[in-house]
Protein backbone atom coordinates (compact mmCIF):
# COMPACT_ATOMS: atom_id res chain seq x y z
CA UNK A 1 13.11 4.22 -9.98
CA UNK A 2 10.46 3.36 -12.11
CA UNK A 3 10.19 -0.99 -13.72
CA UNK A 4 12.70 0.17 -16.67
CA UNK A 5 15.09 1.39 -14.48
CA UNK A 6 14.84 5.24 -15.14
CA UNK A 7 15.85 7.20 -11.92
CA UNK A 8 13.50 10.27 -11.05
CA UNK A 9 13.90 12.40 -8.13
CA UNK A 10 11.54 12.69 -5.47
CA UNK A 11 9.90 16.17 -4.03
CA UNK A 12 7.91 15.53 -0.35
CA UNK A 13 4.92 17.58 -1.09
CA UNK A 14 3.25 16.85 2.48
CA UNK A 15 3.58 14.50 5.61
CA UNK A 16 1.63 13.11 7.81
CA UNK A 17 3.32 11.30 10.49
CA UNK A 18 0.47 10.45 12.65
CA UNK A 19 -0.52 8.25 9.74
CA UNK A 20 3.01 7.87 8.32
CA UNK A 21 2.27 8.99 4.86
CA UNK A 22 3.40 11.19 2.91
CA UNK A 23 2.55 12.55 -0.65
CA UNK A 24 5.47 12.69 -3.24
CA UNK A 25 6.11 14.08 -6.16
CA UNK A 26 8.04 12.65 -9.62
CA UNK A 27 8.28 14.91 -12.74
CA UNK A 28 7.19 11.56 -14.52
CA UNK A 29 4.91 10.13 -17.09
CA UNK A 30 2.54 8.06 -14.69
CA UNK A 31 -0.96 6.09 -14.68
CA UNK A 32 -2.86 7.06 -11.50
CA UNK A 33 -4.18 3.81 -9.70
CA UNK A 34 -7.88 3.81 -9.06
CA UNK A 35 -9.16 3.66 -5.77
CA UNK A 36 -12.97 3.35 -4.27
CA UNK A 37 -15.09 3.71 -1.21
CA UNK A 38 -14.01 1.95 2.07
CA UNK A 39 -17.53 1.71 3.26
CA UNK A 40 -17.17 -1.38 0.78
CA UNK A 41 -13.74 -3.30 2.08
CA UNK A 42 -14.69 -6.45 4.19
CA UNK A 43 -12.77 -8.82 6.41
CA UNK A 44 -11.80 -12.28 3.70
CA UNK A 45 -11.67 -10.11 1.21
CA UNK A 46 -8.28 -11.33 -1.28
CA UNK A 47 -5.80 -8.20 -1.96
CA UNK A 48 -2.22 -8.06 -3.23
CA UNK A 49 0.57 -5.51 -2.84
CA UNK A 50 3.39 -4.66 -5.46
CA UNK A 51 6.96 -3.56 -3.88
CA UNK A 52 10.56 -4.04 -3.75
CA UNK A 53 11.13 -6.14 -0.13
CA UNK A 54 14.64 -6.99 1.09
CA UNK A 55 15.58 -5.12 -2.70
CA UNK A 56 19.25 -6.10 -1.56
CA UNK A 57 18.84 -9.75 -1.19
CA UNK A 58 15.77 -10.34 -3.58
CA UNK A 59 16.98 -7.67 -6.09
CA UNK A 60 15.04 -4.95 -8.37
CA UNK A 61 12.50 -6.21 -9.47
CA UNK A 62 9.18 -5.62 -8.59
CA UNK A 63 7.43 -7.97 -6.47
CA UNK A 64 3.53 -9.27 -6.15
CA UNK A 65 2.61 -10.52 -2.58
CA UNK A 66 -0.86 -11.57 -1.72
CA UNK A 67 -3.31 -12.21 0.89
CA UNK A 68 -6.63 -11.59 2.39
CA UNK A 69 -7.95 -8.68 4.81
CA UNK A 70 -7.97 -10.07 8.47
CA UNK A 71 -9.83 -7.28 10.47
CA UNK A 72 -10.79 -3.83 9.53
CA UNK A 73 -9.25 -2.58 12.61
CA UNK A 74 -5.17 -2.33 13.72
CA UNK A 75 -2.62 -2.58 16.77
CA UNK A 76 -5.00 -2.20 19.43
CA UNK A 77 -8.21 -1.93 17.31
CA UNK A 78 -6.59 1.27 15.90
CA UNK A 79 -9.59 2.08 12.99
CA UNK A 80 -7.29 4.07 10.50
CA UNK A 81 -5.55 0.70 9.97
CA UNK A 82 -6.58 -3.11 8.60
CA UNK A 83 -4.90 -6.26 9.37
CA UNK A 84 -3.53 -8.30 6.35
CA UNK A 85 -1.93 -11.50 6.32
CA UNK A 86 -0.32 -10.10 2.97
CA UNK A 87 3.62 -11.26 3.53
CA UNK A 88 5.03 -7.56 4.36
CA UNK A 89 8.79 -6.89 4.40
CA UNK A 90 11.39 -4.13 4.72
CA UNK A 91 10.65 -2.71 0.60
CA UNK A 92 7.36 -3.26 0.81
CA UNK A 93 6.44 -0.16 3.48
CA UNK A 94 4.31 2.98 1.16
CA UNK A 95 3.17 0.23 -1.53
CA UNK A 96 -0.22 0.74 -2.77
CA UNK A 97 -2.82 -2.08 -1.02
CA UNK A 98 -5.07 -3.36 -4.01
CA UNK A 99 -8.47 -5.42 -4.47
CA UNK A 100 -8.98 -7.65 -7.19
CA UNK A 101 -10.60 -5.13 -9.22
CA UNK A 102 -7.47 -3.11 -9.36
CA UNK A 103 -8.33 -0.65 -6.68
CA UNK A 104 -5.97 0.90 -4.30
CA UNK A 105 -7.43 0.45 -0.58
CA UNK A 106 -4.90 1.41 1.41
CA UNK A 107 -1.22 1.60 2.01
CA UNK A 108 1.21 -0.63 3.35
CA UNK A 109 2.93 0.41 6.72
CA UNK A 110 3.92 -2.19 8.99
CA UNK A 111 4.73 -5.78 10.47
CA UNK A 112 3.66 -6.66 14.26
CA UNK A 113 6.87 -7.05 15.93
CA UNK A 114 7.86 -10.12 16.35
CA UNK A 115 10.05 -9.54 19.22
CA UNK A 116 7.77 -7.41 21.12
CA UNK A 117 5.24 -9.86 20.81
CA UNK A 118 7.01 -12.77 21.85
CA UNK A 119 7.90 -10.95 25.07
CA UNK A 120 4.58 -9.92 26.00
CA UNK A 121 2.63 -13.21 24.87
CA UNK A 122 5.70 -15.72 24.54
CA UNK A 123 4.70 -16.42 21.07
CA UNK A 124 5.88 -15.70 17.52
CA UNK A 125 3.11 -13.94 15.23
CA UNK A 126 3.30 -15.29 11.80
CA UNK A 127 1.95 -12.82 8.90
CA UNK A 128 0.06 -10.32 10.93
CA UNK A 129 0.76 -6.82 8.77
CA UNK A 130 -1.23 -3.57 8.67
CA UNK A 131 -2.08 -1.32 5.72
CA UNK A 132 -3.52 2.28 6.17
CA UNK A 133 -7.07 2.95 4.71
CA UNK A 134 -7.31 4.57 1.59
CA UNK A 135 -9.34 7.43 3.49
CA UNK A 136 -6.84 8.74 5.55
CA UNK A 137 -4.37 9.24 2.39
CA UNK A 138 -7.20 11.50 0.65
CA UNK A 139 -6.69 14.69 2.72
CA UNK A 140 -2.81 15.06 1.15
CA UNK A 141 -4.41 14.29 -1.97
CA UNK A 142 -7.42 17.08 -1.66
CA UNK A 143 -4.38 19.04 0.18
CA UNK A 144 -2.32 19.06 -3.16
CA UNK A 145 -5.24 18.86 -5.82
CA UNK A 146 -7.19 21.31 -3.77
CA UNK A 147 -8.56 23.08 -7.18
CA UNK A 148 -9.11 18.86 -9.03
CA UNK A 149 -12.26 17.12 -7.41
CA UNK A 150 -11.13 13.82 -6.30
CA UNK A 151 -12.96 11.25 -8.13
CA UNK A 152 -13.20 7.66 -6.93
CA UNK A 153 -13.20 5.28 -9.50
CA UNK A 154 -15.32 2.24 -8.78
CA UNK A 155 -15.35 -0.98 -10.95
CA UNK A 156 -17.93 -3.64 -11.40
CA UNK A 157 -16.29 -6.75 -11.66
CA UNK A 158 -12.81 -8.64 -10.80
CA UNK A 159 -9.98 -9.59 -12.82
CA UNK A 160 -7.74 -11.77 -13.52
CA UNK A 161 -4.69 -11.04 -10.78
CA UNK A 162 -2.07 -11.36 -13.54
CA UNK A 163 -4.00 -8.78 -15.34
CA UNK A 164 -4.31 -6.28 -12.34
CA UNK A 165 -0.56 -6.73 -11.58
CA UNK A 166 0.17 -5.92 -15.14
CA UNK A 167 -1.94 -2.69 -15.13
CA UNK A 168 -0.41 -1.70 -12.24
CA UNK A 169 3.15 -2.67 -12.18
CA UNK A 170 3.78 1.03 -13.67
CA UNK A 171 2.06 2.86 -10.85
CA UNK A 172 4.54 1.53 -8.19
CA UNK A 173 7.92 3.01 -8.04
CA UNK A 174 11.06 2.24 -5.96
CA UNK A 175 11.64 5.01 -3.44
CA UNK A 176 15.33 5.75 -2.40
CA UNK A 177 16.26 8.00 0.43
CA UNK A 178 19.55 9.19 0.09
């Protein structure tokens, strides 16, 4: 469901559960987000995510969350994966991971588990989240635009945040699996 509330329907083009991602497709009018070289992303650096988290309780509408990057590694130094302290939330899982100069640097995939980690340390984690890297979404990408060079779009400068979100509120969708 797109910001103005027009439902699409969704065609999985390709999965990859080892990153859990997959690519989908909407017979839509969109704007592609830009995204740029992770050779670049460092820990401190301020990012925001747009989604639809606890969409029964909080409602439709889109949603801003922000944070910083925490460590370029995941669970277990896992280096497909960054830790964010970006508040993440059931809704927010597959939402694009963006810099303040509008680029998409990864996706949003998880929460540590709070549960599992107060069993094993006896302590509560508070805002530890992980986000894929950009890089390991661009094989389904090459996979379905195999005959379209990817092109990485890399800006100078940052914006304003309200700006960015504005850009790209249109780029996020609401997924529902039926």
């Amino acid at each position: 469901m797109t910001t103005d509330n027009i439902e699409f329907e969704a065609q999985i083009i390709k999965g990859d559960p080892a990153n859990d991602v997959a690519l989908l497709k909407v017979l839509a009018e969109t704007k592609p987000l830009p995204f740029f070289d992770q050779s670049r992303i460092s820990k401190g650096e301020e990012v925001f995510t747009l989604g639809y988290p606890l969409m029964l309780i909080q409602g439709q509408e889109q949603k801003a969350t922000f944070g910083r990057i925490n460590s370029l590694s995941g669970i277990t130094d896992d280096f497909r994966f960054m830790q964010i302290d970006v508040p993440v939330q059931p809704g927010n899982s597959g939402g694009p991971l963006i810099n303040t100069k509008g680029e998409v640097i990864g996706v949003v995939t998880a929460t540590l588990d709070q549960l599992i980690t107060l069993k094993i340390s006896g302590a509560l984690p508070q805002n530890v989240n992980y986000a894929l890297k950009f890089e390991y979404v661009i094989p389904l990408l090459r996979h379905y635009l195999s005959e379209k060079p990817i092109k990485q779009i890399v800006s100078e400068e940052s914006k304003k945040v309200a700006d960015l979100i504005k850009l790209a509120e249109p780029s996020v969708i609401l997924i529902i699996a039926k």
